[in-house]
Each structure stands twice: as structure tokens, then as C-alpha cells.
C-alpha atoms as a PDB file:
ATOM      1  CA  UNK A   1       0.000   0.000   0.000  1.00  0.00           C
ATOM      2  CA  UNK A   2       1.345   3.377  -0.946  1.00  0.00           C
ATOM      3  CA  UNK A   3      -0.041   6.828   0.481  1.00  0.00           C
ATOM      4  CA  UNK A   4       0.563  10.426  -1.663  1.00  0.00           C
ATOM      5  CA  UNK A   5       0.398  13.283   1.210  1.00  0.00           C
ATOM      6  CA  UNK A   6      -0.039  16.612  -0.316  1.00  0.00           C
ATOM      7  CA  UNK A   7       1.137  19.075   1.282  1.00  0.00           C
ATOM      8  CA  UNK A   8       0.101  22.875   0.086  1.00  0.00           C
ATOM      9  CA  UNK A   9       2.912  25.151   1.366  1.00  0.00           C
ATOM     10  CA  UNK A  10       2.278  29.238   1.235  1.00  0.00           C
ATOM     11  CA  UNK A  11       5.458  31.109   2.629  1.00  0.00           C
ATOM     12  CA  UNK A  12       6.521  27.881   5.112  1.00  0.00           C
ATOM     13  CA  UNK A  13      10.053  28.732   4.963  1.00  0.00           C
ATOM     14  CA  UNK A  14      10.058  28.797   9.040  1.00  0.00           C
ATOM     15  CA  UNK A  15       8.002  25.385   9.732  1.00  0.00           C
ATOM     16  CA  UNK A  16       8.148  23.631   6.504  1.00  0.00           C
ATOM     17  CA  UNK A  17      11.981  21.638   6.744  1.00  0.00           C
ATOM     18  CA  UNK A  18      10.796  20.931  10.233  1.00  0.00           C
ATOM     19  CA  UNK A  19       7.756  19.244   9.747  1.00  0.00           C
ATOM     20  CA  UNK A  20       8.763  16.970   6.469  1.00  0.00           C
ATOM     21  CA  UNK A  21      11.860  16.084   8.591  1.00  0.00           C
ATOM     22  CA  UNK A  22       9.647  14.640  11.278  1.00  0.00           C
ATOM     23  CA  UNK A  23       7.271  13.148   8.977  1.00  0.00           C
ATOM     24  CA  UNK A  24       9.746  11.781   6.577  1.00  0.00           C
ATOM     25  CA  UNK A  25      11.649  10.083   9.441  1.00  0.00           C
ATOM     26  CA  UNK A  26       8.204   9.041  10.817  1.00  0.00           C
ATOM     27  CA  UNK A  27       6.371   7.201   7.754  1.00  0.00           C
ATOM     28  CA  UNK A  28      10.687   6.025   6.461  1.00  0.00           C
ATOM     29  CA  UNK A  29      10.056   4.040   9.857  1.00  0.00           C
ATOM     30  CA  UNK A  30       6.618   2.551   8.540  1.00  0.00           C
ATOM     31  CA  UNK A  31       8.213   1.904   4.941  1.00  0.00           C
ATOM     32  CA  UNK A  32      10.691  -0.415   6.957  1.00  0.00           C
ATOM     33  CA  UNK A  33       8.713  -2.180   8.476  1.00  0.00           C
ATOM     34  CA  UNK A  34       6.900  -3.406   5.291  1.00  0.00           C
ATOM     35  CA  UNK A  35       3.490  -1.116   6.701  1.00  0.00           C
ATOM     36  CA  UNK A  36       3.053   1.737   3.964  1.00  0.00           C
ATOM     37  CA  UNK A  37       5.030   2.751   1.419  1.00  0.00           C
ATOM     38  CA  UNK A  38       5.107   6.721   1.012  1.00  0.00           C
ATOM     39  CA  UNK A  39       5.386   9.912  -1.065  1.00  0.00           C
ATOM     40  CA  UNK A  40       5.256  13.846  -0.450  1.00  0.00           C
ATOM     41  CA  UNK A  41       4.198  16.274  -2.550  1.00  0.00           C
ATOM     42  CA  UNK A  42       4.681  19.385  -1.866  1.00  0.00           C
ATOM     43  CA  UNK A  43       3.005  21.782  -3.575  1.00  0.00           C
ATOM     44  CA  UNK A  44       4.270  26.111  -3.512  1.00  0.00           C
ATOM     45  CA  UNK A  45       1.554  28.500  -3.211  1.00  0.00           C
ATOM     46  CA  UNK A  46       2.888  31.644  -4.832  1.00  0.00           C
ATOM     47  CA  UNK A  47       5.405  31.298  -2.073  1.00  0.00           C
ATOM     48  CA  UNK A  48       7.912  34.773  -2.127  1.00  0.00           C
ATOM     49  CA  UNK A  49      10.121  33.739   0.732  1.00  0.00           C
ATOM     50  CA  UNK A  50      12.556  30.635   0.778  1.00  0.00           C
ATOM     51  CA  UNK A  51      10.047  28.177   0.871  1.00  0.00           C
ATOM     52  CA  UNK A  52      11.428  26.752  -2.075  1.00  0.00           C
ATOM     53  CA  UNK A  53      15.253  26.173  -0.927  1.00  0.00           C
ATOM     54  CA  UNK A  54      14.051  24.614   2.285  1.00  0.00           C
ATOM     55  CA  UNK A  55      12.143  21.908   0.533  1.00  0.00           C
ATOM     56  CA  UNK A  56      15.069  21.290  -1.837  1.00  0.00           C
ATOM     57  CA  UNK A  57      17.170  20.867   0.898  1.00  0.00           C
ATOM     58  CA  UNK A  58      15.058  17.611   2.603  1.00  0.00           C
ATOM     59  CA  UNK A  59      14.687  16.809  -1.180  1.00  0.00           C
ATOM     60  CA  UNK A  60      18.551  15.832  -0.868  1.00  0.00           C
ATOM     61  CA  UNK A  61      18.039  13.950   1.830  1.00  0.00           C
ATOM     62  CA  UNK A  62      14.805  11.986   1.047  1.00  0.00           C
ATOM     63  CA  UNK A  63      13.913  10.910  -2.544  1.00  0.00           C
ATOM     64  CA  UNK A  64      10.700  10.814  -1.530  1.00  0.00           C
ATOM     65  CA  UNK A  65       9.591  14.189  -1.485  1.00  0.00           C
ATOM     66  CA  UNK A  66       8.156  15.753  -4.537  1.00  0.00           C
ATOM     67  CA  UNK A  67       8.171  19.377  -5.252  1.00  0.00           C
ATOM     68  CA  UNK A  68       5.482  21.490  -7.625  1.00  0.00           C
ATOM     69  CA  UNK A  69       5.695  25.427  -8.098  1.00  0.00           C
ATOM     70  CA  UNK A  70       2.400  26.485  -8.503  1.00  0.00           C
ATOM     71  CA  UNK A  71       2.043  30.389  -9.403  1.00  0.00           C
ATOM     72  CA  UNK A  72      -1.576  30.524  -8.634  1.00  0.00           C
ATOM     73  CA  UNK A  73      -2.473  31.543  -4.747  1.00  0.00           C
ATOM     74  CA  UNK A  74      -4.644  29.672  -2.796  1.00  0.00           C
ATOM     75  CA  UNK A  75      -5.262  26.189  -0.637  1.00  0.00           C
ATOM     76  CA  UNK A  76      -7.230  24.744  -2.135  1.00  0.00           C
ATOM     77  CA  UNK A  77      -5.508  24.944  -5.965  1.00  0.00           C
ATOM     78  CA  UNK A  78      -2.346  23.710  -4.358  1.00  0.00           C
ATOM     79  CA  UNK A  79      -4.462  20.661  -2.368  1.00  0.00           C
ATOM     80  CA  UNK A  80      -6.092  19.735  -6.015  1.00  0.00           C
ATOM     81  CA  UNK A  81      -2.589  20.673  -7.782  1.00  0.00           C
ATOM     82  CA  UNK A  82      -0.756  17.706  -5.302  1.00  0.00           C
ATOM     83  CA  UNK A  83      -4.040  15.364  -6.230  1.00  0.00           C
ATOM     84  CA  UNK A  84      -3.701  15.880  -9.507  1.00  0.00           C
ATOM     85  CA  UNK A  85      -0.302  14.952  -9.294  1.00  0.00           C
ATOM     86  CA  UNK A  86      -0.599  11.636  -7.005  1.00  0.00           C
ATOM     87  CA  UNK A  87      -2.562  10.003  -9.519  1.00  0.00           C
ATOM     88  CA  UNK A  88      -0.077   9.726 -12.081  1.00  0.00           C
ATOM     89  CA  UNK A  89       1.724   7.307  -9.828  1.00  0.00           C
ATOM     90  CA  UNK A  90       0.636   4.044  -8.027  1.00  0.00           C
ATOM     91  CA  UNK A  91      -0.904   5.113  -5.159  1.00  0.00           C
ATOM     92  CA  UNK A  92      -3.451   3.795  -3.268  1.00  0.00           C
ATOM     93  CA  UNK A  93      -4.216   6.606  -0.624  1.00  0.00           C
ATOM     94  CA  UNK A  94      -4.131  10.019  -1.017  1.00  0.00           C
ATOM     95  CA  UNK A  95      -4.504  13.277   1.393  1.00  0.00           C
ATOM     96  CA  UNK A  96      -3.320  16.324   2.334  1.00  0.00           C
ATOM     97  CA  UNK A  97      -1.665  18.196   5.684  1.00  0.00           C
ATOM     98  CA  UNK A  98      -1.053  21.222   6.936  1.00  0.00           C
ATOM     99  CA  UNK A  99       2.446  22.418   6.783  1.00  0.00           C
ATOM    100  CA  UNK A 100       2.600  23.720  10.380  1.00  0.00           C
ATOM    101  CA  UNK A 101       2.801  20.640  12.204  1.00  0.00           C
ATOM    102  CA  UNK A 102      -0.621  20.859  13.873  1.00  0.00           C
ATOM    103  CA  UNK A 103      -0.944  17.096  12.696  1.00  0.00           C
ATOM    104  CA  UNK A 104       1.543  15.481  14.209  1.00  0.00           C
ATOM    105  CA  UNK A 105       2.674  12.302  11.659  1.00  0.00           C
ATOM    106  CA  UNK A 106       1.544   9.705  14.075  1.00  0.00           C
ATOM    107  CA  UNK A 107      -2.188  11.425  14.349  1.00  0.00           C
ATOM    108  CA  UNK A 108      -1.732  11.367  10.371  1.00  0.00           C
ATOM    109  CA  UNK A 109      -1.022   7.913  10.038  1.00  0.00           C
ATOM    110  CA  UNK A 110      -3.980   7.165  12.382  1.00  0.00           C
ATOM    111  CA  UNK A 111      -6.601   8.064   9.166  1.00  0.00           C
ATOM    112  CA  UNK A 112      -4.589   5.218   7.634  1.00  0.00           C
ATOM    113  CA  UNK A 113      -5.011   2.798  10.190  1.00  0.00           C
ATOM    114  CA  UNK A 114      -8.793   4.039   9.919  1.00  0.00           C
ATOM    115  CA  UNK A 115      -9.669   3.569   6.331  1.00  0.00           C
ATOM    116  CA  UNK A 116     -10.051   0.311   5.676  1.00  0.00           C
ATOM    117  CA  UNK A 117     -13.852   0.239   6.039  1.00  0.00           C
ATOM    118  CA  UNK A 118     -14.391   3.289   4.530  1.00  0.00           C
ATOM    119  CA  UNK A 119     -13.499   5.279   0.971  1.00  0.00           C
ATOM    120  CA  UNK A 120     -11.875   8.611   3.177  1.00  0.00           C
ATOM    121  CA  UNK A 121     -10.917   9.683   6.692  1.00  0.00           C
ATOM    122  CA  UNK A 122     -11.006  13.576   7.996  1.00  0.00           C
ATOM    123  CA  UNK A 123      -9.584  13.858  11.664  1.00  0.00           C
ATOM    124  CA  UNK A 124     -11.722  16.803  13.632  1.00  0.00           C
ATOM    125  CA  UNK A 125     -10.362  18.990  16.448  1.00  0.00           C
ATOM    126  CA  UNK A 126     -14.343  19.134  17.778  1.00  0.00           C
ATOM    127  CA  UNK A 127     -15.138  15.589  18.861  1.00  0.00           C
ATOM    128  CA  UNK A 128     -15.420  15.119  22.089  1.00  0.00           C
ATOM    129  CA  UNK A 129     -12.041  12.918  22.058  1.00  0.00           C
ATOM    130  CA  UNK A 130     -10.184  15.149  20.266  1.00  0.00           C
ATOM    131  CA  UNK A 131      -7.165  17.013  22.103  1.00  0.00           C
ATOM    132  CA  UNK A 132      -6.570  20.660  21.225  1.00  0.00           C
ATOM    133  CA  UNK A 133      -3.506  22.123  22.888  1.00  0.00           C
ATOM    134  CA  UNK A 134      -3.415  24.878  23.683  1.00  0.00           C
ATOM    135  CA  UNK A 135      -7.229  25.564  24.331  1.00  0.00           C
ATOM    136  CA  UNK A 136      -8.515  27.981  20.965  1.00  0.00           C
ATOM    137  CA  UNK A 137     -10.218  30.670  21.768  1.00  0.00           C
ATOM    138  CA  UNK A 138     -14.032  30.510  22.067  1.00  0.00           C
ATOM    139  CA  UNK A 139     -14.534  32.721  19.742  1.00  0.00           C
ATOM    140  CA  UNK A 140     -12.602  30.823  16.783  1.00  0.00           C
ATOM    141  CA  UNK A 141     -14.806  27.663  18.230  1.00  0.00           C
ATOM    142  CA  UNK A 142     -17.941  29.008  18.845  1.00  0.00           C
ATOM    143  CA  UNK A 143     -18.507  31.254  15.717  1.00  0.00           C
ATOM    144  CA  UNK A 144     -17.082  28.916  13.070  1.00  0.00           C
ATOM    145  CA  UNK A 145     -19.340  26.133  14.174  1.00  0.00           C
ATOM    146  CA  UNK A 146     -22.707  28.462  14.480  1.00  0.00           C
ATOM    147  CA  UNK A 147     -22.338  29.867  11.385  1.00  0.00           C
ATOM    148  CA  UNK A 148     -19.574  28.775   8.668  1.00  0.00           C
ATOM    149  CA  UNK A 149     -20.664  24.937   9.714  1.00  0.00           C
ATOM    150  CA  UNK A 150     -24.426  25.615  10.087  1.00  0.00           C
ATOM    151  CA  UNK A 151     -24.457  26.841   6.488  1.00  0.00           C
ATOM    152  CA  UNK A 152     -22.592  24.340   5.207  1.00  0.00           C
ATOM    153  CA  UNK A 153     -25.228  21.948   6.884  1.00  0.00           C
ATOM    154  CA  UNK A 154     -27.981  23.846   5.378  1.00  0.00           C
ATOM    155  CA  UNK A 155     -26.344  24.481   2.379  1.00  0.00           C
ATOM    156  CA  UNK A 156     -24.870  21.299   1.181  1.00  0.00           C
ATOM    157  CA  UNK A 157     -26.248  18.722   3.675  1.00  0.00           C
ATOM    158  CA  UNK A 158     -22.837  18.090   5.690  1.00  0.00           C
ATOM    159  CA  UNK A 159     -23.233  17.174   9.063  1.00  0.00           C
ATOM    160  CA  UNK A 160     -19.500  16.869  10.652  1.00  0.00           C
ATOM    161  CA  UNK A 161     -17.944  18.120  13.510  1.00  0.00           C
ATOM    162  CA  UNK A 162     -14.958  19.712  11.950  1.00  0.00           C
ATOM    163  CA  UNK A 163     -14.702  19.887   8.040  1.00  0.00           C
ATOM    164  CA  UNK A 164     -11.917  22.407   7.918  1.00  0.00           C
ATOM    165  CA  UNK A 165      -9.123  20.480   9.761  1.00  0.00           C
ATOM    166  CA  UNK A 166      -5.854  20.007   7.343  1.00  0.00           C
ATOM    167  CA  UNK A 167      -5.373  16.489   7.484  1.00  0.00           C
ATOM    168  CA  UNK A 168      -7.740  14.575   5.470  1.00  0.00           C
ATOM    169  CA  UNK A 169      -6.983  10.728   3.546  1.00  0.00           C
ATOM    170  CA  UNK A 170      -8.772   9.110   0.356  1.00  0.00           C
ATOM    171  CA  UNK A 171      -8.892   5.894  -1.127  1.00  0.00           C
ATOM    172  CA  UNK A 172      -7.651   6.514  -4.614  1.00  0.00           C
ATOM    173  CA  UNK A 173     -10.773   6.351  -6.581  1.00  0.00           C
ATOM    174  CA  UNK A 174     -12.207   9.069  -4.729  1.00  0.00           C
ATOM    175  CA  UNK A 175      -9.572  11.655  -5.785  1.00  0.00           C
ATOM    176  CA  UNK A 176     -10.211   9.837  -8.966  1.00  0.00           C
ATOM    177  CA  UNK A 177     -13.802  10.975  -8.778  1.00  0.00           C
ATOM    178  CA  UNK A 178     -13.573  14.683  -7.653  1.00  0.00           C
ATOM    179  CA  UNK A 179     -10.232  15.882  -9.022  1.00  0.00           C
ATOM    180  CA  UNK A 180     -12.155  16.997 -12.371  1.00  0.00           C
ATOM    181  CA  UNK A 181     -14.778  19.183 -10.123  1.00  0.00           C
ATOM    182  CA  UNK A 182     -12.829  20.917  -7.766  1.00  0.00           C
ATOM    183  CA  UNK A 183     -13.043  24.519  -8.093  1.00  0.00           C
ATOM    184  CA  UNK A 184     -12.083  26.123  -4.943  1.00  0.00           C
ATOM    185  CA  UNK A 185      -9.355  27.782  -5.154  1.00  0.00           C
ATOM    186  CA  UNK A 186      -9.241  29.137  -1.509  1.00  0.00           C
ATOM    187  CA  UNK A 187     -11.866  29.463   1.356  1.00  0.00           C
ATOM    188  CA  UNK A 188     -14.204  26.458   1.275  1.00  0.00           C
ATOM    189  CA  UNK A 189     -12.484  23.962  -0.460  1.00  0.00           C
ATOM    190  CA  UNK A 190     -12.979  21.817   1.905  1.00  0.00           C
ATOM    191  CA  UNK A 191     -16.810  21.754   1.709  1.00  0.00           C
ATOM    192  CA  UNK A 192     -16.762  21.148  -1.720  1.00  0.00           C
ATOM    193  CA  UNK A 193     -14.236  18.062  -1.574  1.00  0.00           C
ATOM    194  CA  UNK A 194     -16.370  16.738   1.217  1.00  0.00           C
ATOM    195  CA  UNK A 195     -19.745  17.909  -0.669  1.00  0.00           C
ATOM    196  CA  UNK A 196     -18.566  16.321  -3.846  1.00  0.00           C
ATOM    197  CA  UNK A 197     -17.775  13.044  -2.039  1.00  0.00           C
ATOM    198  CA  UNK A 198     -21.547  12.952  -0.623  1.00  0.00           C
ATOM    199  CA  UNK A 199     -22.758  13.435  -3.903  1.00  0.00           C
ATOM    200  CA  UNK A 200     -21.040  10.280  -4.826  1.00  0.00           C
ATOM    201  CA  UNK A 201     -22.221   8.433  -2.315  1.00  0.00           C
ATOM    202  CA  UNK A 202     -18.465   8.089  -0.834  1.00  0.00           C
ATOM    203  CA  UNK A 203     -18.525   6.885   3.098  1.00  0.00           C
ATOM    204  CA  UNK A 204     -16.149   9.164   4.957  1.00  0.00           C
ATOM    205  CA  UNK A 205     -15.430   8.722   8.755  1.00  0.00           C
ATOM    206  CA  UNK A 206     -14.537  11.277  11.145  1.00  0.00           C
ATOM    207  CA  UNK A 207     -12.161  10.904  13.720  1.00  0.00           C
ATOM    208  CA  UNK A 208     -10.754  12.718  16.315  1.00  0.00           C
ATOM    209  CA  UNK A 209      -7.513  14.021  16.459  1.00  0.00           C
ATOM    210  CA  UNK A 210      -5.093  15.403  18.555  1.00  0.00           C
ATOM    211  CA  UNK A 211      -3.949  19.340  17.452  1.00  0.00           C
ATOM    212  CA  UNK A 212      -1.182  21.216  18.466  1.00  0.00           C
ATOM    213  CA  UNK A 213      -2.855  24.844  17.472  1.00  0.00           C
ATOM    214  CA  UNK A 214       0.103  27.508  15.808  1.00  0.00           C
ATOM    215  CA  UNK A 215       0.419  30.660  17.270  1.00  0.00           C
ATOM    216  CA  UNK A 216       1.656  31.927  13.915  1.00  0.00           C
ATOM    217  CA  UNK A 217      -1.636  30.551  11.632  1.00  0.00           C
ATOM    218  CA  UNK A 218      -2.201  32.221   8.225  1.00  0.00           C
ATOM    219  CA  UNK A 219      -5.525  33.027   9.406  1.00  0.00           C
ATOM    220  CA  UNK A 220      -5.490  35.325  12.034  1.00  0.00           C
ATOM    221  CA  UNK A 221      -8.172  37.789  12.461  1.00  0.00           C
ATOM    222  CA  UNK A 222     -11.442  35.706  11.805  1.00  0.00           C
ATOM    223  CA  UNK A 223     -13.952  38.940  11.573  1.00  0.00           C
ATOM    224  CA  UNK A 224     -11.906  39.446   8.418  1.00  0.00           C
ATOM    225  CA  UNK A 225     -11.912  36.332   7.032  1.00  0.00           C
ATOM    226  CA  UNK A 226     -15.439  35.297   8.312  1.00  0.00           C
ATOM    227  CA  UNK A 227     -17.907  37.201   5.809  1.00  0.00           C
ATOM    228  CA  UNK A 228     -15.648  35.965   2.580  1.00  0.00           C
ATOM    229  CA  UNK A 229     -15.535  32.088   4.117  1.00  0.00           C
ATOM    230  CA  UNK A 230     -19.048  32.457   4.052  1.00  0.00           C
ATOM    231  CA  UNK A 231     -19.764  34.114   0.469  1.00  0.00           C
ATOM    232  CA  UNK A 232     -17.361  30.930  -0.508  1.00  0.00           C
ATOM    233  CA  UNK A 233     -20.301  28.538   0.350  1.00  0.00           C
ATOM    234  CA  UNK A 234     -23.265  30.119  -1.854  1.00  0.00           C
ATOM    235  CA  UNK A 235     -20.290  30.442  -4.859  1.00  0.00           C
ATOM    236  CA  UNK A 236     -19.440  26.317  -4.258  1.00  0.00           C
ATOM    237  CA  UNK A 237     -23.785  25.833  -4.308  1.00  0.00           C
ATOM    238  CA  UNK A 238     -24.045  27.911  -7.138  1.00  0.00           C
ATOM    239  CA  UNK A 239     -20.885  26.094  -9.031  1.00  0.00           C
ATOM    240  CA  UNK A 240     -22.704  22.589  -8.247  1.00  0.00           C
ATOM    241  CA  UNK A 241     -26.399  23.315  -8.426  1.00  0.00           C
ATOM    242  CA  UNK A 242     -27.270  22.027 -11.523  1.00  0.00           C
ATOM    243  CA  UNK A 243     -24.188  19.847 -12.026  1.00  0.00           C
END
């Protein structure tokens, strides 16, 4: 069994060589011992800092880590980009995680261990299980679920607990399935990927996870980011109402 993790990299130059290291050595220690085979793809985000050199640095250590410059901005067009990419090789599972570390590789590998009953896995901060550490702030827990997730429930239908965490794992003919309808290229691509996988009738489990929350997150003043995260949804209804 071999697993593509994408990993969609905007200005990482700080976290970026850290985390791969970890999860390289992590998942090199799986690949030994005959559990999972691996690949990372990494894909740039109209990165402008030295994103770039840091990856090709652990790219001379570890033949396993891809690297794609993508001049377009956004998540979700570098997520899709990576997916795009995995299936032109042999692999069987494919996802995506944060750069920052928030997923530790262990809590990563633990949607593997999870999806054999099941076409995807998406680990949630919200469960009651999960561990956040440090504690967020109410008002990033509170107001995201009332609103961004209650729309997306009314909207599309989607009932989880957390669809916005970055770590997220496919069985290959899922990606196989969406790739060609993704159109998010930032805020809510994650409702569509999940949207487009209900409208396939794709089973995906939820799991909880345990987060280690970044001070230094891309998204940092939510009031901000809150009213175009929400405009995002009606766009992805609009996009897939008649499709």
C-alpha cells in the first residue's frame, strides 16, 4: 500500500523543513517495516520567501519528497494541484496536511489505520475525544461552528464536527472521482471536496484528532476572514447546483 500526502505550502520557509523532517523520518520508519510505502508532494503557493530552498534541501536527503511550483495563490488549488499529481503514480491513498505541524505524523497515520472500512478519513479537532492544545479561543470555536458549519449543513447537507481540519486521507478512486470538479481555489475547499464526495455516495469517517494549534496561523483575524468564508459557500452551491 502506498499513500501520496499533499502538502500545500504558502510562505513555510520557518516550519516547513521541520515538519517533512519529522514526517519523513516518521512514515521512512513505517516503509521499513513493510506497513506503507510513502510519497510527499509538496506543492508552492505563490510562495515569495525561501520556501522553495528549504524543501530542496530535505529533497537531498529523502527521494521521496516531490516538489510542484504552482504560481496561482490559494489552498485549495495547491491541495487539487498535489491530487492531480498523485494520480499519475501508483498510489493507493491520497490526502493532504497542513504544513505547520498541527498534525503530528503519528495522528496522520492514524486516518490510515482508519480507512479500511471506509473510501476517506477527515480527523476533527471538535469531537469530544479530540485534544486541542493549547485551548482555541471561544470565539474561533464558537462562531465557526454556528455559522460557517451551520451553512454548510444547510447548504450542502454536511453534518461533521470539523470539516476544515488540514489532514484529510482518500482511497484513490475518490480523488479519482472529484479531481475533475474541484473549483475552490481558496476558502471552502474543503466543503466542496467533502460535498462532492456525498454526492457520490463516498462513506467518509470522522475521527478525532489530537492538534497542536500555531500561534503563527495564516488566518489570524477571523472577523476578516469570516464574511468571505461564508460568500465561498453560496459560490461552491451555485458552481454545483445544476451539475
Amino acid at each position: 500500500m502506498k499513500v501520496a500526502i499533499v502538502v500545500p505550502a504558502y510562505n513555510e520557509e520557518k516550519r516547513i523543513g521541520r515538519m517533512l523532517d519529522h514526517y519523513v523520518e516518521y512514515f521512512t520508519g513505517l516503509h521499513i517495516a513493510k506497513i506503507v510505502d510513502f510519497e510527499f508532494i509538496v506543492v508552492l503557493n505563490g510562495c515569495v520567501d525561501n520556501t522553495h530552498g528549504v524543501v530542496e534541501a530535505v529533497q537531498k536527503r529523502c527521494d521521496k519528497v516531490r516538489m510542484i511550483t504552482s504560481e496561482s495563490a490559494g489552498k485549495g488549488h495547491a491541495i487539487a494541484t498535489g491530487f492531480a499529481d498523485a494520480l499519475l503514480r501508483d498510489n493507493d491513498l491520497i490526502g493532504f496536511v497542513d504544513a505547520d505541524m498541527a498534525t503530528r505524523p503519528e495522528y496522520f497515520y492514524a486516518l490510515i489505520r482508519e480507512i479500511y472500512d471506509c473510501d476517506g478519513v477527515i480527523a476533527s479537532r471538535h469531537m469530544p475525544e479530540s485534544v486541542v492544545t493549547p485551548a482555541r479561543p471561544w470565539i474561533k470555536r464558537w462562531g465557526k461552528r454556528i455559522f460557517y458549519d451551520g451553512l454548510a449543513y444547510l447548504l450542502f447537507g454536511l453534518a461533521y464536527y470539523d470539516m476544515q481540519c488540514g489532514a484529510k486521507l482518500f482511497k484513490r478512486h475518490v480523488i479519482t472521482t472529484v479531481v475533475p470538479h474541484l473549483t475552490v481555489k481558496q476558502w471552502a475547499f474543503d466543503v466542496e471536496l467533502l460535498y462532492l464526495c456525498k454526492k457520490n455516495g463516498f462513506l467518509i469517517k470522522e475521527i478525532p484528532t489530537v492538534w497542536h494549534d500555531q500561534a503563527d496561523s495564516k488566518l489570524t483575524n477571523i472577523f476578516c476572514a469570516g464574511f468571505p468564508m461564508l460568500a465561498s459557500l453560496f459560490r461552491v452551491k451555485f458552481r454545483h447546483l445544476f451539475s
